[in-house]
N, C-alpha and C. Protein backbone atom coordinates (compact mmCIF):
# COMPACT_ATOMS: atom_id res chain seq x y z
N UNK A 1 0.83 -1.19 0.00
CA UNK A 1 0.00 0.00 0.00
C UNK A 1 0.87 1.26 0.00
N UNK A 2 1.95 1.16 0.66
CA UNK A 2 2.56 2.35 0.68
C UNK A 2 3.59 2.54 -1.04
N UNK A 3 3.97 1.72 -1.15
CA UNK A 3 4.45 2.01 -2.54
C UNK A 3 3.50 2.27 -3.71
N UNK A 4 2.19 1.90 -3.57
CA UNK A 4 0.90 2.98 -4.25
C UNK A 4 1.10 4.18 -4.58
N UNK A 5 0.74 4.40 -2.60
CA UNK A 5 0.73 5.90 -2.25
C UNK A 5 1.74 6.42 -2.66
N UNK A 6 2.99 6.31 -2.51
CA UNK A 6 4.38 7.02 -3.40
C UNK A 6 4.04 7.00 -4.94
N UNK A 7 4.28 6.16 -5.44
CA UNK A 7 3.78 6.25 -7.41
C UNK A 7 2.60 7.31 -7.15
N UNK A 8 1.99 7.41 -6.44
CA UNK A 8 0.60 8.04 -7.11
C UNK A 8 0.80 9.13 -6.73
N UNK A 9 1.53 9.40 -5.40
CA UNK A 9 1.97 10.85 -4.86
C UNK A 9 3.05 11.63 -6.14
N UNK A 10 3.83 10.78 -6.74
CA UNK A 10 4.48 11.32 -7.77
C UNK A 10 4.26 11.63 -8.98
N UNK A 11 3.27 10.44 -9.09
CA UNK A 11 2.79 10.97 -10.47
C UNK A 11 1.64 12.45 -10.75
N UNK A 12 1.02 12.27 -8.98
CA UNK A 12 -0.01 13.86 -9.08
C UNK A 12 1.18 15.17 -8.89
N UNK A 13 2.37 14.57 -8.54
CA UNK A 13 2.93 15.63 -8.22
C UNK A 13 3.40 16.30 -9.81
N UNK A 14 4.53 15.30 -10.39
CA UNK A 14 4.36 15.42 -11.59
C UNK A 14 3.80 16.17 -12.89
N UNK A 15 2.50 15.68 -12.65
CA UNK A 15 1.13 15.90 -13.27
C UNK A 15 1.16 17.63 -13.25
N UNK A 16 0.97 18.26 -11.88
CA UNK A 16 1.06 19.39 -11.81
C UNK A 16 2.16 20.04 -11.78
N UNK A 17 3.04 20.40 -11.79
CA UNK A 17 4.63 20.73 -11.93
C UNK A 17 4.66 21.10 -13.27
N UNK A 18 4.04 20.09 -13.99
CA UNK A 18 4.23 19.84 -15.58
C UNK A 18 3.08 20.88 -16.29
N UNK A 19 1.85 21.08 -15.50
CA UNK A 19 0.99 22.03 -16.01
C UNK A 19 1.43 23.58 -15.55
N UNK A 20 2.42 23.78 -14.64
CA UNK A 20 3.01 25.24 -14.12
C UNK A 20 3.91 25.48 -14.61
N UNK A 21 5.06 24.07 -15.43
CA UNK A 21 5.95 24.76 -16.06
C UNK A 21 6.07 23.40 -17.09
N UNK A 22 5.55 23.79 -18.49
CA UNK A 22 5.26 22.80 -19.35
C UNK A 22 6.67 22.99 -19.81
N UNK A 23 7.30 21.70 -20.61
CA UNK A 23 7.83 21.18 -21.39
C UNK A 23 8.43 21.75 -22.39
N UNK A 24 9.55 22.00 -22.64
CA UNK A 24 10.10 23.37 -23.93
C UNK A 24 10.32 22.29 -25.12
N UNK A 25 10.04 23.32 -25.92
CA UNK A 25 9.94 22.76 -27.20
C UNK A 25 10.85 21.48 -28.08
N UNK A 26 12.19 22.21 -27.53
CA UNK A 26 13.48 21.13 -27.80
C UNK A 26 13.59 19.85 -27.14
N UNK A 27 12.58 19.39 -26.15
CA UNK A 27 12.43 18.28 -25.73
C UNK A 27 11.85 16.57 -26.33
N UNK A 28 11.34 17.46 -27.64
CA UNK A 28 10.32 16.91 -28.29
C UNK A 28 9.06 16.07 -27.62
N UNK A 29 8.63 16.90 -26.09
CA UNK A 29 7.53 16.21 -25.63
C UNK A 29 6.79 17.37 -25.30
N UNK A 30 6.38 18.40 -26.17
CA UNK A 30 5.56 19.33 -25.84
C UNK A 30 4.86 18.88 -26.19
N UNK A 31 4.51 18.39 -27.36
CA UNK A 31 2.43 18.12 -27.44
C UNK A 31 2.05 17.24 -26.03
N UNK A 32 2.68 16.17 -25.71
CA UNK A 32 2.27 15.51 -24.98
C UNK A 32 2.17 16.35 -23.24
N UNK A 33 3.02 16.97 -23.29
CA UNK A 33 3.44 18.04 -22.24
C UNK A 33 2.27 19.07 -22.23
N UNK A 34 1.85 19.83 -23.03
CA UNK A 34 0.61 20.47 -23.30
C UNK A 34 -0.65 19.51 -23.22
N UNK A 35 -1.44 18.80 -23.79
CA UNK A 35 -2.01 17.73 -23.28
C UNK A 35 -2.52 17.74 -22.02
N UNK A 36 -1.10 16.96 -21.26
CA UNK A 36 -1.32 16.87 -19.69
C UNK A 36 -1.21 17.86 -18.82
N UNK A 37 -1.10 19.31 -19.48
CA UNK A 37 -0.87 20.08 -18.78
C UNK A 37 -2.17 21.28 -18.81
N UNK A 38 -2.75 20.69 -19.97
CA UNK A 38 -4.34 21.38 -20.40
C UNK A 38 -5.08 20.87 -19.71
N UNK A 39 -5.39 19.55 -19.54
CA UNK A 39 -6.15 18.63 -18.48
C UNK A 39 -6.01 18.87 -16.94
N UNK A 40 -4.55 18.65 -16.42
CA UNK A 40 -4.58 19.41 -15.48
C UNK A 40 -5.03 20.68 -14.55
N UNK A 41 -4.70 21.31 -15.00
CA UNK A 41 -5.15 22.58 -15.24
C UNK A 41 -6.90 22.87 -15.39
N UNK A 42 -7.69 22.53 -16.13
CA UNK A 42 -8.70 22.31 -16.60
C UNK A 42 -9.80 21.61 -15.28
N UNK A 43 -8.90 20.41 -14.76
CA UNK A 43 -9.70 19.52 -13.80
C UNK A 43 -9.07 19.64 -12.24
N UNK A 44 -8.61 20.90 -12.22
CA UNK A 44 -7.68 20.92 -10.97
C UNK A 44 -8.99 21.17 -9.90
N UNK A 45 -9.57 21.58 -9.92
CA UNK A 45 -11.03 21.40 -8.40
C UNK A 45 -10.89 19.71 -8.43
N UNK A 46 -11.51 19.39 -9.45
CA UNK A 46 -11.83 17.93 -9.29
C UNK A 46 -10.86 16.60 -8.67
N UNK A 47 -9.53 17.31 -9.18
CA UNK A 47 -7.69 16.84 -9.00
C UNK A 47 -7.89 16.83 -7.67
N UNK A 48 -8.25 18.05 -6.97
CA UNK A 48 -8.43 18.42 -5.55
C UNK A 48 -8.90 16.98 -4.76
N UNK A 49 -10.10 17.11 -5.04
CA UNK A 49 -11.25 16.13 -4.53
C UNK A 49 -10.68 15.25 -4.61
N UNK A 50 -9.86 14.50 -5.66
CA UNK A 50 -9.61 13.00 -5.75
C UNK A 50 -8.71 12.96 -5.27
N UNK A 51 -7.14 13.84 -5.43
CA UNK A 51 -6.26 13.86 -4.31
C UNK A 51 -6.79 13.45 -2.78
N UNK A 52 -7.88 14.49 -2.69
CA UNK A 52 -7.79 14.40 -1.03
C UNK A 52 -8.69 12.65 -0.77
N UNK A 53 -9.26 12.48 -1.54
CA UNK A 53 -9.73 11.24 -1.43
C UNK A 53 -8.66 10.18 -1.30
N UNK A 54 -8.42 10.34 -2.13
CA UNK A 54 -7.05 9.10 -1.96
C UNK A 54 -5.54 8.77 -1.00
N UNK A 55 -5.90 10.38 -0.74
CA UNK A 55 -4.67 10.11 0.74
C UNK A 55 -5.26 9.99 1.69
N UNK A 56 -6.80 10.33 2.33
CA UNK A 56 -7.55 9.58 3.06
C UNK A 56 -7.59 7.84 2.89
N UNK A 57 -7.88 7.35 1.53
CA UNK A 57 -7.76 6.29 1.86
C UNK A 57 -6.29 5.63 1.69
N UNK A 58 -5.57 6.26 1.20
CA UNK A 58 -4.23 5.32 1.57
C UNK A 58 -3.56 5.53 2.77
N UNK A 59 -4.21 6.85 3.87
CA UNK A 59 -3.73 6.71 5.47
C UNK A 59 -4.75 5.91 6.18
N UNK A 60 -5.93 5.47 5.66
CA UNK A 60 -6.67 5.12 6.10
C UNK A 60 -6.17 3.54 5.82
N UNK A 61 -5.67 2.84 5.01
CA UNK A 61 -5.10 1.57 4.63
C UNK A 61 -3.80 1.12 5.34
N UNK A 62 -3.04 2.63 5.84
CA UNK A 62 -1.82 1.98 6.30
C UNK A 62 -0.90 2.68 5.24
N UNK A 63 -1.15 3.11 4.71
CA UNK A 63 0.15 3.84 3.79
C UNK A 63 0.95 4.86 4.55
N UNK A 64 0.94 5.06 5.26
CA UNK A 64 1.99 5.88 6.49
C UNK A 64 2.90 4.87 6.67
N UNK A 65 2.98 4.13 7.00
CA UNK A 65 4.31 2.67 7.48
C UNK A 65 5.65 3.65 6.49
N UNK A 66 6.58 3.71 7.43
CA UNK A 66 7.99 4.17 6.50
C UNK A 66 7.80 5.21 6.08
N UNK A 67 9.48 5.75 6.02
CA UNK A 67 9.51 7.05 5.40
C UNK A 67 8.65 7.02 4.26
N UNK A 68 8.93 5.79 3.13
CA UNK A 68 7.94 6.05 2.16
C UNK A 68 6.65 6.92 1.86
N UNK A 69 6.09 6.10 2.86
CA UNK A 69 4.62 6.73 3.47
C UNK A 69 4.48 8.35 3.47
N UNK A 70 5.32 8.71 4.35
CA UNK A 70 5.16 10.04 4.91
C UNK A 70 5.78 10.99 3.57
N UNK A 71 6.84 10.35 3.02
CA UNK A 71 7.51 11.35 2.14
C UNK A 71 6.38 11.27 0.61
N UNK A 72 5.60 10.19 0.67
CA UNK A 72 4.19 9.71 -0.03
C UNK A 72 3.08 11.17 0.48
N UNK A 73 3.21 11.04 1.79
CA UNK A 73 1.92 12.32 2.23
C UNK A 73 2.06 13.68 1.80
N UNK A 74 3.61 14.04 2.15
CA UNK A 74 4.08 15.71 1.76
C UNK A 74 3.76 15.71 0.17
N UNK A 75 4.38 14.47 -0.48
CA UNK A 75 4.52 14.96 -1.57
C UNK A 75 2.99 15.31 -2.24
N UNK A 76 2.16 14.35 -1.66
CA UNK A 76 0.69 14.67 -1.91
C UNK A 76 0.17 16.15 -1.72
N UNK A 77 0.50 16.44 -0.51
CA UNK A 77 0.22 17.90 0.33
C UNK A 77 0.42 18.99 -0.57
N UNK A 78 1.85 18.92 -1.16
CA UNK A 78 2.80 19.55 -2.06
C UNK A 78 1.52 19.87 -2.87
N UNK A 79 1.16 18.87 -3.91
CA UNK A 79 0.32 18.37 -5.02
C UNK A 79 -1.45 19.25 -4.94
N UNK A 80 -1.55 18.96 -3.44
CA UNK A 80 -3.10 19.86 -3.28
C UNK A 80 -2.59 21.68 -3.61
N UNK A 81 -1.53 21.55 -2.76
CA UNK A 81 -1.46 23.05 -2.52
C UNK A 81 -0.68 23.97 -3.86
N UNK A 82 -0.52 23.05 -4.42
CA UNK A 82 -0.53 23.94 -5.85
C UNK A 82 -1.54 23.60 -6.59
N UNK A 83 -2.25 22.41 -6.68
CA UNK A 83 -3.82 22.42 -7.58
C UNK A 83 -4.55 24.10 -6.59
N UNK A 84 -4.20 23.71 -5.42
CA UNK A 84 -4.79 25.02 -5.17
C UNK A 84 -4.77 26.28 -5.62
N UNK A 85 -3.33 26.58 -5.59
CA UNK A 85 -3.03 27.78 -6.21
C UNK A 85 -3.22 28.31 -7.74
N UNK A 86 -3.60 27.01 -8.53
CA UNK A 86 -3.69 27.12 -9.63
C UNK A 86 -5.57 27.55 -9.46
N UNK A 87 -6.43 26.83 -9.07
CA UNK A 87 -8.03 27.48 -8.75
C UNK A 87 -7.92 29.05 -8.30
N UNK A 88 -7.18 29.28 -7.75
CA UNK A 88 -7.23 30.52 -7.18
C UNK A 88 -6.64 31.56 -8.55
N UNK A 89 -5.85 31.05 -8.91
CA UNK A 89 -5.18 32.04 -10.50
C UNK A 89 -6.61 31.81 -10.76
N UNK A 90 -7.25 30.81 -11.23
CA UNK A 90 -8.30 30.94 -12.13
C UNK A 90 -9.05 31.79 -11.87
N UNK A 91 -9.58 31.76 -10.64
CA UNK A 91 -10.48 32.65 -10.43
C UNK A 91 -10.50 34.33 -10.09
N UNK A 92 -9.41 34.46 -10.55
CA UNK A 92 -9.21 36.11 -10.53
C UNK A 92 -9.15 36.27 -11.99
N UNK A 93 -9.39 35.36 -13.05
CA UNK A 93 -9.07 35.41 -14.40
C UNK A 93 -10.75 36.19 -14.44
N UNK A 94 -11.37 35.90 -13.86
CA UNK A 94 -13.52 36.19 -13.98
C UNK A 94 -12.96 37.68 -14.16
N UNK A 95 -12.73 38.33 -12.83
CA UNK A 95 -12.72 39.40 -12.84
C UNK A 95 -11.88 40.22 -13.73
N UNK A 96 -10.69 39.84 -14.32
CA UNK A 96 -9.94 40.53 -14.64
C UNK A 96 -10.61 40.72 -15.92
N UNK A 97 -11.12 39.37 -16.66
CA UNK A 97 -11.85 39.29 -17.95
C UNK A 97 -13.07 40.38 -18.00
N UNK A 98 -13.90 40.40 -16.89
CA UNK A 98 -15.30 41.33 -16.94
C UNK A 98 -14.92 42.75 -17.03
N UNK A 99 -13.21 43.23 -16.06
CA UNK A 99 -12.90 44.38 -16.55
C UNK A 99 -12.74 44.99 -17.80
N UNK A 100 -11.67 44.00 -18.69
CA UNK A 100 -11.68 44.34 -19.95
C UNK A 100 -12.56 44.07 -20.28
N UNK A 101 -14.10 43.48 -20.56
CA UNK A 101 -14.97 43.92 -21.66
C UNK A 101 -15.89 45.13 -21.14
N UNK A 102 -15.63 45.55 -19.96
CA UNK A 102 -16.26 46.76 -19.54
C UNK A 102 -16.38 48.41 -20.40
N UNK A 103 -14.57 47.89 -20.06
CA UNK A 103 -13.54 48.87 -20.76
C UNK A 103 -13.76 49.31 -21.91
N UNK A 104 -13.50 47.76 -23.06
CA UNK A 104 -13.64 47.84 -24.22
C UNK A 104 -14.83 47.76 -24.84
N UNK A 105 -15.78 47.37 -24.26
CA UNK A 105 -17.44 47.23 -25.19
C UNK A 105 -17.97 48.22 -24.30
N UNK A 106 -18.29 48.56 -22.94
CA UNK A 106 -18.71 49.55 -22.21
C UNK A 106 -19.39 48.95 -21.33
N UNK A 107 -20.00 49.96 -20.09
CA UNK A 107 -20.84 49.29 -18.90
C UNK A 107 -21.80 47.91 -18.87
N UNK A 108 -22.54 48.51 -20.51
CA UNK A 108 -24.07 48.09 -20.33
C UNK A 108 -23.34 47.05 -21.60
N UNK A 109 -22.47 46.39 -21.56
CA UNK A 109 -21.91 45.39 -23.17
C UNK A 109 -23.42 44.11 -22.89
N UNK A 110 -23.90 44.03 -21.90
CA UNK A 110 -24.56 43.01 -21.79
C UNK A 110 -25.57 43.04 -22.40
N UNK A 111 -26.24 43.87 -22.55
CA UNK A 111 -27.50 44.86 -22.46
C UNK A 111 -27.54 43.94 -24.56
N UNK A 112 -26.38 44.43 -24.83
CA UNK A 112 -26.18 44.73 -26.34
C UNK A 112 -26.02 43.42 -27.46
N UNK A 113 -26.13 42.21 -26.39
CA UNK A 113 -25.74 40.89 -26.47
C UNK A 113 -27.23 40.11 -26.45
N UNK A 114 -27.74 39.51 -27.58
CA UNK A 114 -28.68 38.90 -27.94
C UNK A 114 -29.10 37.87 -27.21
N UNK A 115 -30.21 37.75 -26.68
CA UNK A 115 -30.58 36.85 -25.46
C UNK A 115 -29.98 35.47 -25.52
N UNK A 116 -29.97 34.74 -26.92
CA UNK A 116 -29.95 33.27 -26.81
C UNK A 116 -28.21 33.32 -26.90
N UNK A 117 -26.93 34.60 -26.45
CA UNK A 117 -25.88 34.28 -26.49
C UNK A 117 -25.26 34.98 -24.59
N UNK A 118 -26.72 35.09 -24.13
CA UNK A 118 -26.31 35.79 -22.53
C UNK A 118 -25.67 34.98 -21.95
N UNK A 119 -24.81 34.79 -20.92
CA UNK A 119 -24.22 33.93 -19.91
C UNK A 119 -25.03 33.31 -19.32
């Protein structure tokens, strides 16, 4: 159980690392690098949820036994708290977006927007 929890702690860790700082071109694994880093990114609330699900149940199984374990938990921890930080970028993207079309189309841009294309 605990060597699970490590692979899986690495590979979420991974996973996100790779969506904050994708893959340069000369590697020849950017498409694949973009990919997993669009998805990421994309499903990071949900990443959340299943993260935290799964280190519940792999402390709940016994996956703590050995450093493994524990260096299994941080790295998980690691893994939430940047899916986190990445929800939180997102969500200042709302506002920043509603400014510029304020700006650029004006107060009432809504007003001017045909019912069957409203938010």
């Amino acid at each position: 159980m605990t060597s699970a929890f490590f692979i899986e702690s690495i590979v979420g860790l991974a996973l996100t690392v790779n969506a904050l700082f994708p893959l340069p071109w000369w590697t020849g694994l950017q498409l694949p690098s973009f990919f997993l880093s669009w998805l990421t990114m994309e499903l990071a609330p949900q990443s959340m949820v299943i993260g935290a699900v799964l280190i519940g149940a792999f402390v709940g199984f016994g996956g703590l036994k050995g450093t493994e374990g524990w260096v299994a938990l941080g790295l998980s921890l690691v893994t939430l708290a940047l899916l986190g930080s990445m929800v939180v970028q997102a969500q200042r993207v709302r506002g920043i977006t509603e400014r510029a079309l304020r700006e650029s189309l004006g107060p009432d841009y809504l007003k001017k927007i045909g019912p069957s294309r409203k938010p």
